[in-house]
C-alpha atoms as a PDB file:
ATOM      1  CA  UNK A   1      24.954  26.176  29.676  1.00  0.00           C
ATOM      2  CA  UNK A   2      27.431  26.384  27.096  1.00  0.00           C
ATOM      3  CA  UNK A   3      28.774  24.372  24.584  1.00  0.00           C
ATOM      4  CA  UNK A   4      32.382  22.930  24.680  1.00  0.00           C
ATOM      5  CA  UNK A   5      33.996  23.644  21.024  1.00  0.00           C
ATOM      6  CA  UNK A   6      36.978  21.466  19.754  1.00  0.00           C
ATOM      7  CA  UNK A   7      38.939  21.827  16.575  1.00  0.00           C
ATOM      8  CA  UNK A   8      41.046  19.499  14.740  1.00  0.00           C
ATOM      9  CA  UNK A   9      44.196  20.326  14.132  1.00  0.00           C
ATOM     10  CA  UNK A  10      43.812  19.562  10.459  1.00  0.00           C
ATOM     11  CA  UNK A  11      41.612  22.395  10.657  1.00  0.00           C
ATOM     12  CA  UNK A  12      43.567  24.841  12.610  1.00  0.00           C
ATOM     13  CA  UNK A  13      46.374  24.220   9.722  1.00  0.00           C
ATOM     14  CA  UNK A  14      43.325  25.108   6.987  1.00  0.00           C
ATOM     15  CA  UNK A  15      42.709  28.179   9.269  1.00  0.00           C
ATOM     16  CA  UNK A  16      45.865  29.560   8.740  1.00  0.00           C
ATOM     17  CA  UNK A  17      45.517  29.445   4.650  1.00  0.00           C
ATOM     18  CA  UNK A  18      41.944  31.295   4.563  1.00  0.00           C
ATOM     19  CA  UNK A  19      41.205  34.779   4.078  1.00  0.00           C
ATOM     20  CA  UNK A  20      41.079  37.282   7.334  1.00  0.00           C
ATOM     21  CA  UNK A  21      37.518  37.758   6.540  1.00  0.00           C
ATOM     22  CA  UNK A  22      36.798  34.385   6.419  1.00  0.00           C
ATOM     23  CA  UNK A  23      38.578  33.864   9.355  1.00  0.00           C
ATOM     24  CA  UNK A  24      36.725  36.577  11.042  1.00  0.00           C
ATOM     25  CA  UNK A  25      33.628  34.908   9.611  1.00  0.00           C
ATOM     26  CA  UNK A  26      34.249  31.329  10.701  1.00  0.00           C
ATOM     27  CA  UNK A  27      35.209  32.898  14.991  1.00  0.00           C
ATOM     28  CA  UNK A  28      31.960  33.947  15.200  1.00  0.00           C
ATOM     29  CA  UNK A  29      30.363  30.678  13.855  1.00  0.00           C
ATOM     30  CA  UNK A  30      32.196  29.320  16.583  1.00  0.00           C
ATOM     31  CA  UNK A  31      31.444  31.728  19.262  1.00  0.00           C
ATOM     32  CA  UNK A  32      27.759  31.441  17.987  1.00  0.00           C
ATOM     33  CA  UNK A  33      28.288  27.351  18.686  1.00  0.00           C
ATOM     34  CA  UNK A  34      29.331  27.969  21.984  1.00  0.00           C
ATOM     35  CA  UNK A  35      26.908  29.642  22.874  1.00  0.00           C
ATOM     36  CA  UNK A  36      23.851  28.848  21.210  1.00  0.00           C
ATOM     37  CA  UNK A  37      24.278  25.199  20.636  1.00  0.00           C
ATOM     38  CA  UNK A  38      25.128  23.556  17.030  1.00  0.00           C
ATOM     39  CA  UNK A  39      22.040  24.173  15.186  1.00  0.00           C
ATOM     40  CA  UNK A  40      22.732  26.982  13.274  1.00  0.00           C
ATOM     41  CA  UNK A  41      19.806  27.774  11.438  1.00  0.00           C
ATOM     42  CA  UNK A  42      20.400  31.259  10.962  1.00  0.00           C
ATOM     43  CA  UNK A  43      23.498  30.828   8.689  1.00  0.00           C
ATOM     44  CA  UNK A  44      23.841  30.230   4.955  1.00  0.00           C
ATOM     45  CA  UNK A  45      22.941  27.216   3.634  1.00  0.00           C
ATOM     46  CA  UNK A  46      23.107  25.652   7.117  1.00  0.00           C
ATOM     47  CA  UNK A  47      21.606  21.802   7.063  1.00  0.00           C
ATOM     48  CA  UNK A  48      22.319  18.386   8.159  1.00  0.00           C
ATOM     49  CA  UNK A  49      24.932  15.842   7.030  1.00  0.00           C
ATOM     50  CA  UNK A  50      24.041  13.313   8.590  1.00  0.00           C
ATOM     51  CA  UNK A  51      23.728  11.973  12.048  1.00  0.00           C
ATOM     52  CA  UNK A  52      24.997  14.535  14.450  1.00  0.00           C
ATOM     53  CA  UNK A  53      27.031  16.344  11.085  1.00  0.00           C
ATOM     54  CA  UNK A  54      26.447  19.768  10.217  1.00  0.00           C
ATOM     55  CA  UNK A  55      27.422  22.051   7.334  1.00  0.00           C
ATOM     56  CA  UNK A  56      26.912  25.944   6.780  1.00  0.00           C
ATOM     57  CA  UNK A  57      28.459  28.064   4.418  1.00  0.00           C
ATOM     58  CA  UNK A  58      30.694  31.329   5.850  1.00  0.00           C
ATOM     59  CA  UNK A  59      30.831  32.682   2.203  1.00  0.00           C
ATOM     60  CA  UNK A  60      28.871  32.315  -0.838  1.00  0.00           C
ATOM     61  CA  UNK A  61      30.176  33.118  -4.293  1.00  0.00           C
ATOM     62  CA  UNK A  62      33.339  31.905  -5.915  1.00  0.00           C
ATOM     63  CA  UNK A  63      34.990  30.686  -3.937  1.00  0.00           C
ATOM     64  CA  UNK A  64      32.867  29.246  -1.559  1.00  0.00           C
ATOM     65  CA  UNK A  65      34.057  28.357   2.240  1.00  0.00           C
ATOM     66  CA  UNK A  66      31.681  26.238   4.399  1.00  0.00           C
ATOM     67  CA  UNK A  67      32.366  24.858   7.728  1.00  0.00           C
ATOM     68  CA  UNK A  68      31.312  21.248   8.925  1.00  0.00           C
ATOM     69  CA  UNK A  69      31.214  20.090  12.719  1.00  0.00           C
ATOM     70  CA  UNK A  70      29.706  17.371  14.158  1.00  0.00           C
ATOM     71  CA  UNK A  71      28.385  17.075  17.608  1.00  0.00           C
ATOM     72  CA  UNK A  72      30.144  14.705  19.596  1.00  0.00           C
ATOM     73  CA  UNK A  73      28.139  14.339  22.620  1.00  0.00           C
ATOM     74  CA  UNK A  74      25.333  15.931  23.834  1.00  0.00           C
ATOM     75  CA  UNK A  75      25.439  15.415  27.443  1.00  0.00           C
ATOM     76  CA  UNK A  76      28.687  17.045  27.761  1.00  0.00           C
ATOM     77  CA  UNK A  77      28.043  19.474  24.794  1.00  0.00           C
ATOM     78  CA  UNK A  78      30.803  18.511  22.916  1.00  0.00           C
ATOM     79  CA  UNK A  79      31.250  19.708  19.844  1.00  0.00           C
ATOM     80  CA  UNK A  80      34.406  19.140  16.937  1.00  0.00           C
ATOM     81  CA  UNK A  81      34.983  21.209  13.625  1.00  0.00           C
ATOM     82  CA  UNK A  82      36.199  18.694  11.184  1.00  0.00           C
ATOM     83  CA  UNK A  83      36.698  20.877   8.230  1.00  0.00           C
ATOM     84  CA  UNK A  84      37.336  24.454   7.133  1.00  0.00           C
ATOM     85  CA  UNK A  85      37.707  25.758   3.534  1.00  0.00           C
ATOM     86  CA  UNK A  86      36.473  26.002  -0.264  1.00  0.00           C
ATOM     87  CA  UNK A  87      33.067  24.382  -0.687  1.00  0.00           C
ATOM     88  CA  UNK A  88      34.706  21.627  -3.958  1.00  0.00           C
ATOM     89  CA  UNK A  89      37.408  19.976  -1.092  1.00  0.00           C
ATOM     90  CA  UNK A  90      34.035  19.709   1.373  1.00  0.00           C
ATOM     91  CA  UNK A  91      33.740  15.874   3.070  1.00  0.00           C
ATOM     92  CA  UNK A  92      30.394  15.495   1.836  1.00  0.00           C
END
């Protein structure tokens, strides 16, 4: 069973600023999500913010883009990005 994949439109605005690669990067986290579930394990610097948050990074170096979602329910396998972009603007 799939997951159900939400983002904020705050993020869809930061979407539009990043890099095509990073871009390219970041629809594959989210396909990965989908499909897999929100542990991500197998991602840079992937790890827990806190209950039900989650961070990876989709670029290391300078600068560095992360993603963070949090799962929103898991009986319905909701999930919601909640930020996209450079790792020093990062809610955490």
């Amino acid at each position: 069973m799939t997951w159900a994949v939400t983002v904020k439109k705050k993020v869809q605005k930061q979407t539009k600023k990043l890099p095509v690669e990073i871009r390219k990067v970041l629809l594959s986290l989210l396909r990965e999500i989908e499909i897999y579930g929100p542990y991500r394990s197998n991602w840079l610097n992937y790890g827990p913010l806190g209950k039900n948050r989650y961070h990876c990074h989709l670029k290391k170096g300078k600068p560095t883009y992360v993603a963070v979602w949090e799962i929103i329910d898991k009986e319905i396998r909701l999930v919601e990005v909640s930020y996209v972009g450079t790792h020093e603007k990062a809610p955490y």
